[in-house]
Protein backbone atom coordinates (compact mmCIF):
# COMPACT_ATOMS: atom_id res chain seq x y z
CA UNK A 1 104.79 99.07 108.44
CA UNK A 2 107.47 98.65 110.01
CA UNK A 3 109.96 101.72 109.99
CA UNK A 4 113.67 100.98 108.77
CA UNK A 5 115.03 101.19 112.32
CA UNK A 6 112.41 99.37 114.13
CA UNK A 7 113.54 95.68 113.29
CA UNK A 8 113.56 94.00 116.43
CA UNK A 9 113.86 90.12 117.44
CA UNK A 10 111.48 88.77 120.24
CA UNK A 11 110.75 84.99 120.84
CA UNK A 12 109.24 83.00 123.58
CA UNK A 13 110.67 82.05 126.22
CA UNK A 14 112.16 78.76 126.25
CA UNK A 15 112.51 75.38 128.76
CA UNK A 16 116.40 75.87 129.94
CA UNK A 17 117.97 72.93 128.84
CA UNK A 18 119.27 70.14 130.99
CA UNK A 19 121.94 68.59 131.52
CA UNK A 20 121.02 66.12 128.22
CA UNK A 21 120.53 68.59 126.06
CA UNK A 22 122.68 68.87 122.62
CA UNK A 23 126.01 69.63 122.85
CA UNK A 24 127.14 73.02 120.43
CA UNK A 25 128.51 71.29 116.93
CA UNK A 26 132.12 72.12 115.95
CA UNK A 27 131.06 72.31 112.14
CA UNK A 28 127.53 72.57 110.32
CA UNK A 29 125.09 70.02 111.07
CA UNK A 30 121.77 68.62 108.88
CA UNK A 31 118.89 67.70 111.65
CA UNK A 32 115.99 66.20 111.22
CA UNK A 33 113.39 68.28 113.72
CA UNK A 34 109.98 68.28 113.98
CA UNK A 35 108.08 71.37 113.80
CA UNK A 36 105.58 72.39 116.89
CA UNK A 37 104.56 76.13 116.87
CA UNK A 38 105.44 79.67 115.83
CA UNK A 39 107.78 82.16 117.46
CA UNK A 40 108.08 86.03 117.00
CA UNK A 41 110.16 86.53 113.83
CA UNK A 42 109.51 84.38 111.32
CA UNK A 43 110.79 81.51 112.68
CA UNK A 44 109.43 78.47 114.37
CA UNK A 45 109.72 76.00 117.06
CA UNK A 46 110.92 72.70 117.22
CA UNK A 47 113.67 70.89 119.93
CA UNK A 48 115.85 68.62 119.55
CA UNK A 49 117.43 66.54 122.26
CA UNK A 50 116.03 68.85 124.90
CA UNK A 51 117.26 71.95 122.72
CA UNK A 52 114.84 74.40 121.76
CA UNK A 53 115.62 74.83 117.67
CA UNK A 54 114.18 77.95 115.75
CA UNK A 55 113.80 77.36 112.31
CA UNK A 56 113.32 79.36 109.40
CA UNK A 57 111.70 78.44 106.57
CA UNK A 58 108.90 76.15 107.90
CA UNK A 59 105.68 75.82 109.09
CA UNK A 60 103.94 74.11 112.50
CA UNK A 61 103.23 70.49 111.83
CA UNK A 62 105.97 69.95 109.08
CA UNK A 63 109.08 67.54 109.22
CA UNK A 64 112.14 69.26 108.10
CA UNK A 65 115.66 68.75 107.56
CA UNK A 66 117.21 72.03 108.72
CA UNK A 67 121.29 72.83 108.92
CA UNK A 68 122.24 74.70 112.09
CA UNK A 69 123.45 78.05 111.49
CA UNK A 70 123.68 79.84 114.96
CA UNK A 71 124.71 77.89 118.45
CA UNK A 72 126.11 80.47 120.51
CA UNK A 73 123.35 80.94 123.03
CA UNK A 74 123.01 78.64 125.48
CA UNK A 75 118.92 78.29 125.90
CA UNK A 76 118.56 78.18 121.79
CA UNK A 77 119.83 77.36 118.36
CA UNK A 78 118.96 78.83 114.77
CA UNK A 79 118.63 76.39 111.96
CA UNK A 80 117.50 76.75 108.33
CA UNK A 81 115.13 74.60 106.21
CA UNK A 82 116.80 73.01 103.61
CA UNK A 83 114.31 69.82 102.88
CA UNK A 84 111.13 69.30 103.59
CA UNK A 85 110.06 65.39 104.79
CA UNK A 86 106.36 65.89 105.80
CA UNK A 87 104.73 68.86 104.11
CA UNK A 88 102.09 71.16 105.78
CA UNK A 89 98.93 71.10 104.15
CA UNK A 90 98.95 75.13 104.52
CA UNK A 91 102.73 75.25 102.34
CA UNK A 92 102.68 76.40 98.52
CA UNK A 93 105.07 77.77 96.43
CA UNK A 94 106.78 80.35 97.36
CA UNK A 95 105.78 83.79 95.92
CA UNK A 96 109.60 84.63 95.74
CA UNK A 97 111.33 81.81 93.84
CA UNK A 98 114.67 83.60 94.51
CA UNK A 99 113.52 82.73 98.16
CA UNK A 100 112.37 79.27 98.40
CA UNK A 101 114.06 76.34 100.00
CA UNK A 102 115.53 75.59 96.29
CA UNK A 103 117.98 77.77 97.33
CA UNK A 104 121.37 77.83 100.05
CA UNK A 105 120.23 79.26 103.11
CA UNK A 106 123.33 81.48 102.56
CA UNK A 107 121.64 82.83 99.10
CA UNK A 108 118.09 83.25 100.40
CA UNK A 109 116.99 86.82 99.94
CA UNK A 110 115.01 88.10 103.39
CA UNK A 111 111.75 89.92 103.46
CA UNK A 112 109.50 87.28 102.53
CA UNK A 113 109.97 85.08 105.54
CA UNK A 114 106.01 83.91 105.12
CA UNK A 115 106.02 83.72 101.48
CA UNK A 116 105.65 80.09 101.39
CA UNK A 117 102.48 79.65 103.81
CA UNK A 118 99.06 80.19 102.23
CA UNK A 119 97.92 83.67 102.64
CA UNK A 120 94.88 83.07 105.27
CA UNK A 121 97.30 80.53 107.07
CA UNK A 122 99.95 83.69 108.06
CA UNK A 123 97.28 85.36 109.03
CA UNK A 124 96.22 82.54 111.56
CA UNK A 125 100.34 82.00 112.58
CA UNK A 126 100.57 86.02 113.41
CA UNK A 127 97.48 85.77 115.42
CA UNK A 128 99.04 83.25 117.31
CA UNK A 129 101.63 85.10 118.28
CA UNK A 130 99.70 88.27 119.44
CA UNK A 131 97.78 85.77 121.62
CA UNK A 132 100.67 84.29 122.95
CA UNK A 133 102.51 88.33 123.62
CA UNK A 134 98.97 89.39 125.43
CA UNK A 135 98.44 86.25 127.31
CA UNK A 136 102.10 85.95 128.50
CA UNK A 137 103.15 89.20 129.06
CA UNK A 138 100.03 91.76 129.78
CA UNK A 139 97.38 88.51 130.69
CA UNK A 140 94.85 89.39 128.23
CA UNK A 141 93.35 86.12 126.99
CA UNK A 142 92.07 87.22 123.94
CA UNK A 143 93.54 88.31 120.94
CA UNK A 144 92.28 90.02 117.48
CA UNK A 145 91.58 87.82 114.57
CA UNK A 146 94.19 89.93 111.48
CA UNK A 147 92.55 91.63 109.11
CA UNK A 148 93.36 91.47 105.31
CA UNK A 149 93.63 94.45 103.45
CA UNK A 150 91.34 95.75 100.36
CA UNK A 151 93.23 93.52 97.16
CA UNK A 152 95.92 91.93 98.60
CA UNK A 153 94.45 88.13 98.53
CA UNK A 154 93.92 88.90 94.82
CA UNK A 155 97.44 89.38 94.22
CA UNK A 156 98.40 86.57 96.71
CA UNK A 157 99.94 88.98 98.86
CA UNK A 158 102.50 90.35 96.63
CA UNK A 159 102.96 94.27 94.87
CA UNK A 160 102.53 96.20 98.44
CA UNK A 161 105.28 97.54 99.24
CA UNK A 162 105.78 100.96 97.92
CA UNK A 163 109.63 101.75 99.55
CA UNK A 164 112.14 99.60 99.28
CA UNK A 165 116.17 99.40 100.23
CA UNK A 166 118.45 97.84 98.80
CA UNK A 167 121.98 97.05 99.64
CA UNK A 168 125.72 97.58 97.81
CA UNK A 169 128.66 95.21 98.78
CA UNK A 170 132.01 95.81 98.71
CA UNK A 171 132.04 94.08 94.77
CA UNK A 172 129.21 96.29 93.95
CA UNK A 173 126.45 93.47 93.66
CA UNK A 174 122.89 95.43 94.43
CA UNK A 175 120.00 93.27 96.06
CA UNK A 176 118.45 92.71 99.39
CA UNK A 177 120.41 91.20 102.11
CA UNK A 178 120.16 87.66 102.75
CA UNK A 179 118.14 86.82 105.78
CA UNK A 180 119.71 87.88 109.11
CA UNK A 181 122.65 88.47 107.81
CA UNK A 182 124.66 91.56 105.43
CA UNK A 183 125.20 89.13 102.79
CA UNK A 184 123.73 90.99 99.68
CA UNK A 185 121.87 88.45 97.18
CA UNK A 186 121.21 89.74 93.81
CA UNK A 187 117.78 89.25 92.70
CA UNK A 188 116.06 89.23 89.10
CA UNK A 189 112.27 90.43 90.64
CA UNK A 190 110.84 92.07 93.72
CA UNK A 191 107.63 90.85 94.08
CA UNK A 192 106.28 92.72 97.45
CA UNK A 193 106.76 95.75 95.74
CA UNK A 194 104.64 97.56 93.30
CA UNK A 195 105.61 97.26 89.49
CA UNK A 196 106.50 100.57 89.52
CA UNK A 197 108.59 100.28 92.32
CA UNK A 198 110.23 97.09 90.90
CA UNK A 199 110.11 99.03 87.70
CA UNK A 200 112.63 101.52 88.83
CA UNK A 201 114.66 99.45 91.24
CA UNK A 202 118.20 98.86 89.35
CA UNK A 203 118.54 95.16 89.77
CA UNK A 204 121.26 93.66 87.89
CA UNK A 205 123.42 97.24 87.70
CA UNK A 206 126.51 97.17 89.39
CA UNK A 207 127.54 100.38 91.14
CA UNK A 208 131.29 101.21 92.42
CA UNK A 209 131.29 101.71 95.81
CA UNK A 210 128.91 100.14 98.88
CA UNK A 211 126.05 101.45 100.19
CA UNK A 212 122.28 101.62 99.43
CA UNK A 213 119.85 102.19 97.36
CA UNK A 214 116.02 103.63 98.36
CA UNK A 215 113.65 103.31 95.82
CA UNK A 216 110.41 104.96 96.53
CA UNK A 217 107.25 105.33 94.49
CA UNK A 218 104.66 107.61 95.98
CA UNK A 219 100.98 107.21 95.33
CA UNK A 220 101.05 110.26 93.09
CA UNK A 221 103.38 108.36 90.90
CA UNK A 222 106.56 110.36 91.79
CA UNK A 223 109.60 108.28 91.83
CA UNK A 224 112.58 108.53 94.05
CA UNK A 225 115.78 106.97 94.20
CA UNK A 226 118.01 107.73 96.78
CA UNK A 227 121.90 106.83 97.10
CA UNK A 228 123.62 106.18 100.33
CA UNK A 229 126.89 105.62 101.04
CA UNK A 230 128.76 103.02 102.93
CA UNK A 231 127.79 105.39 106.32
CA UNK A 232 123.96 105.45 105.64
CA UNK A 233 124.39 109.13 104.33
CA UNK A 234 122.32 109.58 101.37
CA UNK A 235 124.99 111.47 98.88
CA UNK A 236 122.53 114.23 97.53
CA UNK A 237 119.72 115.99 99.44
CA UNK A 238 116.64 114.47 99.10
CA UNK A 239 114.11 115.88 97.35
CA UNK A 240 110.59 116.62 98.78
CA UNK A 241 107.82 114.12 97.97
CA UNK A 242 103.57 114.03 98.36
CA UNK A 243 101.57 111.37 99.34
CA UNK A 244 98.04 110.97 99.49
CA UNK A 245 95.52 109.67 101.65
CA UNK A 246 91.74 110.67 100.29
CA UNK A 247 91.78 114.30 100.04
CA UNK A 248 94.63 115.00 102.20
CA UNK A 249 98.44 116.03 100.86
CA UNK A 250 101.34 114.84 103.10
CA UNK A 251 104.72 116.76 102.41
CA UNK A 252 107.71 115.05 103.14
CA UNK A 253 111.52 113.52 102.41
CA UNK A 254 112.07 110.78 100.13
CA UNK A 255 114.12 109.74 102.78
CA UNK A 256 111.37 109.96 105.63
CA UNK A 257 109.05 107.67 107.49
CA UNK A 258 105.97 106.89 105.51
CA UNK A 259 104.14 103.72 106.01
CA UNK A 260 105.24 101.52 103.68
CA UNK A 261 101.87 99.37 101.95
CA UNK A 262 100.24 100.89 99.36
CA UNK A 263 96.89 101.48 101.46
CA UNK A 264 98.29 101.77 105.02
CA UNK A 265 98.17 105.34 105.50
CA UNK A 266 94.33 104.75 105.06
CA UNK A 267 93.74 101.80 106.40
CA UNK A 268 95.68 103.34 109.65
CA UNK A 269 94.00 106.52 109.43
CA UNK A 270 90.66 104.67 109.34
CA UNK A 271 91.65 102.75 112.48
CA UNK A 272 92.52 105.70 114.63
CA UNK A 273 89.57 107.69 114.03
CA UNK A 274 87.60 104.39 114.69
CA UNK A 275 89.45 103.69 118.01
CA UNK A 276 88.80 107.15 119.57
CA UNK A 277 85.97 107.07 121.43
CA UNK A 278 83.63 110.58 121.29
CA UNK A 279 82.11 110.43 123.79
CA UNK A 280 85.44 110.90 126.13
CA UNK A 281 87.42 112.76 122.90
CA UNK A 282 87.61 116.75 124.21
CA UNK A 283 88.68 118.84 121.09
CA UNK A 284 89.49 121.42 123.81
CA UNK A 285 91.87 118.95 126.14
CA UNK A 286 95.72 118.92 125.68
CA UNK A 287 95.90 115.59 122.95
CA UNK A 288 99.21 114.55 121.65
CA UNK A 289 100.06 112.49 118.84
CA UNK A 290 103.52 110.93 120.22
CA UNK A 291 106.16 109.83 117.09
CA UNK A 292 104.44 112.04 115.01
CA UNK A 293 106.59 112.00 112.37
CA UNK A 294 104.75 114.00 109.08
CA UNK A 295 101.80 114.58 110.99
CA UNK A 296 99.06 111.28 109.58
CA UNK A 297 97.88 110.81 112.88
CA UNK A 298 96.94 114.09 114.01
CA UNK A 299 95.60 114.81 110.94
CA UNK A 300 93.19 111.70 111.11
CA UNK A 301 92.49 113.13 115.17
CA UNK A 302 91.79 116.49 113.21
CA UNK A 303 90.14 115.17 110.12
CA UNK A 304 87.18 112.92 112.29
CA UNK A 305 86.61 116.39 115.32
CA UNK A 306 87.49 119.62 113.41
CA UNK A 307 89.99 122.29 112.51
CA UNK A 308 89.47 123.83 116.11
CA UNK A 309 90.68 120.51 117.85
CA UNK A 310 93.97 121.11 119.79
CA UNK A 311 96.66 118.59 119.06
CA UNK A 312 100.09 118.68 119.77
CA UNK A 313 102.73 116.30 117.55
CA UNK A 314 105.99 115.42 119.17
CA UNK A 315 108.65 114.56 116.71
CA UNK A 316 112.37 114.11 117.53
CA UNK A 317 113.55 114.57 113.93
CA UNK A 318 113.42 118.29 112.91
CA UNK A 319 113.21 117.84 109.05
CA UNK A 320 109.92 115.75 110.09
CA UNK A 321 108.72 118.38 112.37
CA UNK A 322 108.78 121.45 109.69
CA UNK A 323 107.03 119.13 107.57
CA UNK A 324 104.50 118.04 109.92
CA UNK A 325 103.79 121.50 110.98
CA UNK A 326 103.30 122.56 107.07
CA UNK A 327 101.01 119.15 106.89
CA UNK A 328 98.67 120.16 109.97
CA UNK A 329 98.30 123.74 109.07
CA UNK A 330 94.27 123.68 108.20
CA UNK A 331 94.10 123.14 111.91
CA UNK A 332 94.57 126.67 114.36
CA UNK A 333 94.68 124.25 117.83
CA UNK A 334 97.40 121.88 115.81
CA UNK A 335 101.33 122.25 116.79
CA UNK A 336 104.59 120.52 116.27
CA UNK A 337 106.81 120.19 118.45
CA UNK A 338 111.09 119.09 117.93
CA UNK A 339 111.55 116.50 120.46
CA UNK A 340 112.65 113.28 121.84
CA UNK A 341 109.41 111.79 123.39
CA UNK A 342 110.54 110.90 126.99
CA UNK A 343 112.27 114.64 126.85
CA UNK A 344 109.11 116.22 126.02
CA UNK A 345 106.90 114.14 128.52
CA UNK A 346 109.51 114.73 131.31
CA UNK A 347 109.32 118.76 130.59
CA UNK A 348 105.35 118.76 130.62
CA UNK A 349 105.48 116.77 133.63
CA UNK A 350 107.44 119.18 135.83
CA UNK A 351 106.44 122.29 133.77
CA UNK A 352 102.41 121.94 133.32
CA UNK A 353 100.73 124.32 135.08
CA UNK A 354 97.43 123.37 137.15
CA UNK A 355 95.48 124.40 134.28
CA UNK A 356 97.43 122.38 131.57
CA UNK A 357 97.58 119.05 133.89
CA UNK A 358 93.27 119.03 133.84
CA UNK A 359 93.25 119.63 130.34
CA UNK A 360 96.12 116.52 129.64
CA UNK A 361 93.36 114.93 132.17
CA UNK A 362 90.62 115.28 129.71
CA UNK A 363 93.31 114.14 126.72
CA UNK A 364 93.46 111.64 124.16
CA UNK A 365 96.54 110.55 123.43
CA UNK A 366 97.79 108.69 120.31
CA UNK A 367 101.61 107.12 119.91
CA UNK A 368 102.77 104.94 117.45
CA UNK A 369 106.82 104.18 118.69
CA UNK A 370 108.96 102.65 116.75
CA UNK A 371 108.98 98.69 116.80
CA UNK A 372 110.82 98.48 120.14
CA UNK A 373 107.83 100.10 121.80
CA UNK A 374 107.59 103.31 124.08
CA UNK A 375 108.94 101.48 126.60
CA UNK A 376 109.04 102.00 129.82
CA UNK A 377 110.00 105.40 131.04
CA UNK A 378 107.91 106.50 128.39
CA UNK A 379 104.39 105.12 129.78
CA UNK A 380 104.99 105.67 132.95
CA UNK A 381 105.33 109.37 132.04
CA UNK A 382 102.08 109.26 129.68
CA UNK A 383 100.07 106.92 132.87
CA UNK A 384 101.46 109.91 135.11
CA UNK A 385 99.82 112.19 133.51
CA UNK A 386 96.72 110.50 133.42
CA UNK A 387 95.12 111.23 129.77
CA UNK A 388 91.28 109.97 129.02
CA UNK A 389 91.71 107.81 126.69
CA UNK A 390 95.10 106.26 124.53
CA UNK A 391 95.03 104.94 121.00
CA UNK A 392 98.04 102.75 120.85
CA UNK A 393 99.56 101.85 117.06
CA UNK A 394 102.02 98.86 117.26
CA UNK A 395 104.40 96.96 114.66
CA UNK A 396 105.42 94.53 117.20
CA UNK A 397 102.78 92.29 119.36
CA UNK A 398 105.87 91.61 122.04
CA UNK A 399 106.61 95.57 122.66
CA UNK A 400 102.98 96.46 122.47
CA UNK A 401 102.41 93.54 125.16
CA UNK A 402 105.06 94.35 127.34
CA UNK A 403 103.98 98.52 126.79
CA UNK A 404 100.01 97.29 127.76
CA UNK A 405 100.56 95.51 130.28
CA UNK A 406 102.48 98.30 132.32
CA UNK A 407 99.36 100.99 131.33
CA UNK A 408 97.31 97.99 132.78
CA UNK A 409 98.97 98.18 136.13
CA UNK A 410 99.44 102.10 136.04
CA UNK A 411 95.19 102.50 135.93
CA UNK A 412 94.05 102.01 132.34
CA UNK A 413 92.24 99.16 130.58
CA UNK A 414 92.03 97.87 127.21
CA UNK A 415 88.87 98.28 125.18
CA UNK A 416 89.84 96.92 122.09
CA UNK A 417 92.60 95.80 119.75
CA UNK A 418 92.30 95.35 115.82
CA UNK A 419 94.88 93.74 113.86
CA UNK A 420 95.87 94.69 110.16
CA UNK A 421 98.19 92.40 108.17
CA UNK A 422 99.89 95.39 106.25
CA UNK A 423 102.90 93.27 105.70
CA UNK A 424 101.62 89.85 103.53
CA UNK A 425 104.09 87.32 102.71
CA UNK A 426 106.06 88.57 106.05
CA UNK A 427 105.60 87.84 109.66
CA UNK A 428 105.00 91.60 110.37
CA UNK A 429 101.63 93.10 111.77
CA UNK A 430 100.36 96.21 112.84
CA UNK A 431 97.83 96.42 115.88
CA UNK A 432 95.85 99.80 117.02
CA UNK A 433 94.51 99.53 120.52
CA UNK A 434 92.35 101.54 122.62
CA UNK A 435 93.07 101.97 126.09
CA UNK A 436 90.88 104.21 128.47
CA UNK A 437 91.62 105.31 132.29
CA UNK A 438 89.82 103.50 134.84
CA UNK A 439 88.96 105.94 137.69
C-alpha cells in the first residue's frame, strides 16, 4: 500500500491541442464528454473539442455530464462527473454512498476513486494501465493480469484498510479530505477500513484546533490513535506497536510505515520469497533490502534461506532502523543500516573493497521505494554495481516503468511481474518484479 508520502499523479501523455481546441472557461462549465479509456489516477479519458478532458468519477464507454474543475494546463483539463447519460454495464452503486455522484464534487470524500466500478472490472482498468506504463515507457508488451486478495470479493472490496488519517480544519470538522483537494468532508462510515478501525475512528467529534488524526488497528488488536497538529507533528510520542505476519513479530511506531491491507504484509512477503530465484540467491553474497523500513523484507529474504543469510537493510529514518535491527535479530549475517539510499549506494560504490564488489556481484537485491520510484540516480548506482538478481516492489506502474526500463538498458532483464490489487475500491496496485543480470 501505498505509504502516506508516496501519492503521486502520472497520466498519459496527451495529443497537444491545436489551434481549435477549447478555449479555458471564465466560470464553471457542465460538458457533455464521452468517455474512451483510463489514465493513471483514477481518472479517465475523454476530449472535447480537441481537448484532452480527465474525468473523475466515470468509467470507459460511459456518457457523462462532467463540470470542469481545473483548466490551467495547457495540454489538459480536470472535470468531475456529476450525471451520468449512458451507463457502463461494469457501474454499480457505489460502496461509499458519502462518495457517489449523488453528491457535489466539492463534498465527495477521496479514497474510493473505484468504488463505483464492479470489483473484477478495476481489476481489468488497473491492468490497463500497467500495460500501457510497460509498453510506453520500458517496451514490454505484456503486462500481469491483478490478482485479488484472499476475502476481499466477499466483502465487495471494502473493510481492508487497517490505518487510516484523517484530517482537522480550521472549524474543527474531522473526515477525509475531499478528492484532490484539503477540503475536509465529514463522513458518517468508513467503509475500506476494518470495523475496528472504523470502530475507533472519531467521526462526528469535533476537536479545537487543525490537524490529524491516525487511527491504527494492528492485527493483534492493539489500537492507536495518534494526534497531529496543524505541522504534521504528532503531539505525544507514539507508542510502540506489533504486527504479525505468520509466526513473525514486527516492532514498530504507531506512526511508522506498515503496509496498510489487512493481509499485505503476507501476501508481499509471499511474493518476494516467490520472486527470488535459488538457484542464483547466495546466502553468502552482499544482499540488500533497499527502503527497508521495519525490516518485512529481509525478514521474508531470511525467513525462505536461513538465519546465516547476510542481508543488509538501508533505512533513512533512524526510529525505523533501531526497530528493524531489533526485528531481524534471529539472523547473525542481518544488519541495519541509517541511511538515505542514494547516500548509502554512492559510499559502497567508492568504498567497496575488491572483495565486497564480487560478493554485491553474486547479490540479490530487493527495494521497494516509495511511490515516486528509486529513480534514477538510484538504479544507476544499484545497475553499477551489478547484483545477480533484483526483486523490485512497486505502488506505482508509471515509476516502476520508467525505473525498469533504465535497469533494461543498464544490462538486466525482466523475468516476471505479478500484480496484487491490495488497494480495492481504489485505483492503487502493487507489482513485485524480478529482474536478473544478463551477462
Amino acid at each position: 500500500m501505498p505509504r502516506p508520502d508516496r501519492r503521486r499523479t502520472s497520466r498519459r501523455p496527451a495529443a497537444r491541442p491545436s489551434n481549435r481546441s477549447a478555449q479555458p472557461p471564465t466560470e464553471p462549465v457542465d460538458l457533455e464528454l464521452e468517455v474512451t479509456g483510463v489514465a493513471h489516477g483514477g481518472v479517465f479519458v475523454a476530449r472535447h473539442e480537441g481537448r484532452v478532458v480527465f474525468v473523475s468519477d466515470t468509467l470507459p464507454g460511459e456518457r457523462v455530464v462532467a463540470r470542469v474543475s481545473d483548466t490551467r494546463h495547457d495540454r489538459f483539463w480536470r472535470a468531475e462527473t456529476v450525471r451520468v447519460l449512458q451507463a457502463s454495464e461494469h457501474r454499480r452503486e457505489h460502496v461509499w454512498s458519502a462518495a457517489s455522484i449523488e453528491h457535489s464534487p466539492d463534498e465527495r470524500p477521496g479514497g474510493a476513486e473505484f468504488g463505483h466500478i464492479e470489483l473484477a472490472h478495476q481489476r481489468e482498468l488497473k491492468r490497463q494501465v500497467i500495460a500501457d506504463a510497460l509498453s510506453r515507457m520500458a517496451g514490454v508488451d505484456e503486462a500481469p493480469q491483478v490478482e485479488a486478495i484472499a476475502g476481499d470479493d466477499e466483502r465487495d472490496g471494502t473493510r481492508w484498510r487497517t490505518r487510516v488519517r484523517l484530517q482537522i480544519d480550521d472549524e474543527g470538522t474531522v473526515g477525509p479530505f475531499a478528492f484532490r483537494s484539503h477540503h475536509v468532508i465529514p463522513v458518517e462510515k468508513l467503509p475500506l477500513a476494518t470495523e475496528a478501525v472504523e470502530r475507533a475512528a472519531p467521526l462526528g467529534e469535533p476537536r479545537s484546533s487543525a490537524g490529524s488524526i491516525d487511527v491504527t488497528v494492528t492485527s493483534e488488536g492493539f489500537v492507536s490513535v495518534v494526534r497531529r497538529d496543524a505541522s504534521r507533528t504528532p503531539t505525544h510520542r507514539p507508542q510502540q506497536i506489533h504486527e504479525r505476519v505468520g509466526d513473525r513479530r514486527f516492532a514498530l511506531s504507531a506512526t511508522g510505515f506498515w503496509q496498510v491491507h489487512r493481509l499485505a504484509p503476507r501476501v508481499l512477503t509471499e511474493a518476494v520469497q516467490d520472486a527470488v530465484d535459488p538457484a542464483i540467491f547466495d546466502p553468502r553474497a552482499f544482499n540488500l533490502d533497499l527502503y527497508g523500513g521495519v525490516g518485512l523484507l529481509a525478514a521474508a529474504i531470511g525467513d525462505r534461506f536461513g538465519p546465516a543469510t547476510r542481508i543488509t537493510s538501508v533505512e533513512s529514518d533512524e526510529d525505523t532502523t533501531d526497530h528493524a535491527a531489533a526485528n531481524l535479530a534471529d539472523w547473525l549475517g542481518a544488519q541495519t543500516v541509517t541511511a538515505k539510499v542514494e547516500h548509502y549506494l554512492r559510499d559502497l560504490t567508492t568504498r567497496s573493497t575488491e572483495g565486497e564488489r564480487s560478493r554485491l556481484r553474486d547479490a540479490t537485491v530487493v527495494l521497494d521505494p516509495p511511490r515516486s520510484g528509486a529513480g534514477r540516480e538510484a538504479v544507476d548506482l544499484i545497475a553499477g554495481l551489478a547484483p545477480a538478481q533484483l526483486v523490485y516492489v512497486a505502488c506505482d506502474p508509471v515509476a516502476f516503468a520508467r525505473d525498469l526500463r533504465w535497469f533494461l538498458d543498464r544490462g538486466y532483464a525482466l523475468r516476471k511481474a505479478r500484480a496484487f490489487d491490495l488497494f480495492p475500491n481504489t485505483h492503487h496496485v502493487e507489482l513485485v518484479a524480478s529482474l536478473v543480470r544478463v551477462d
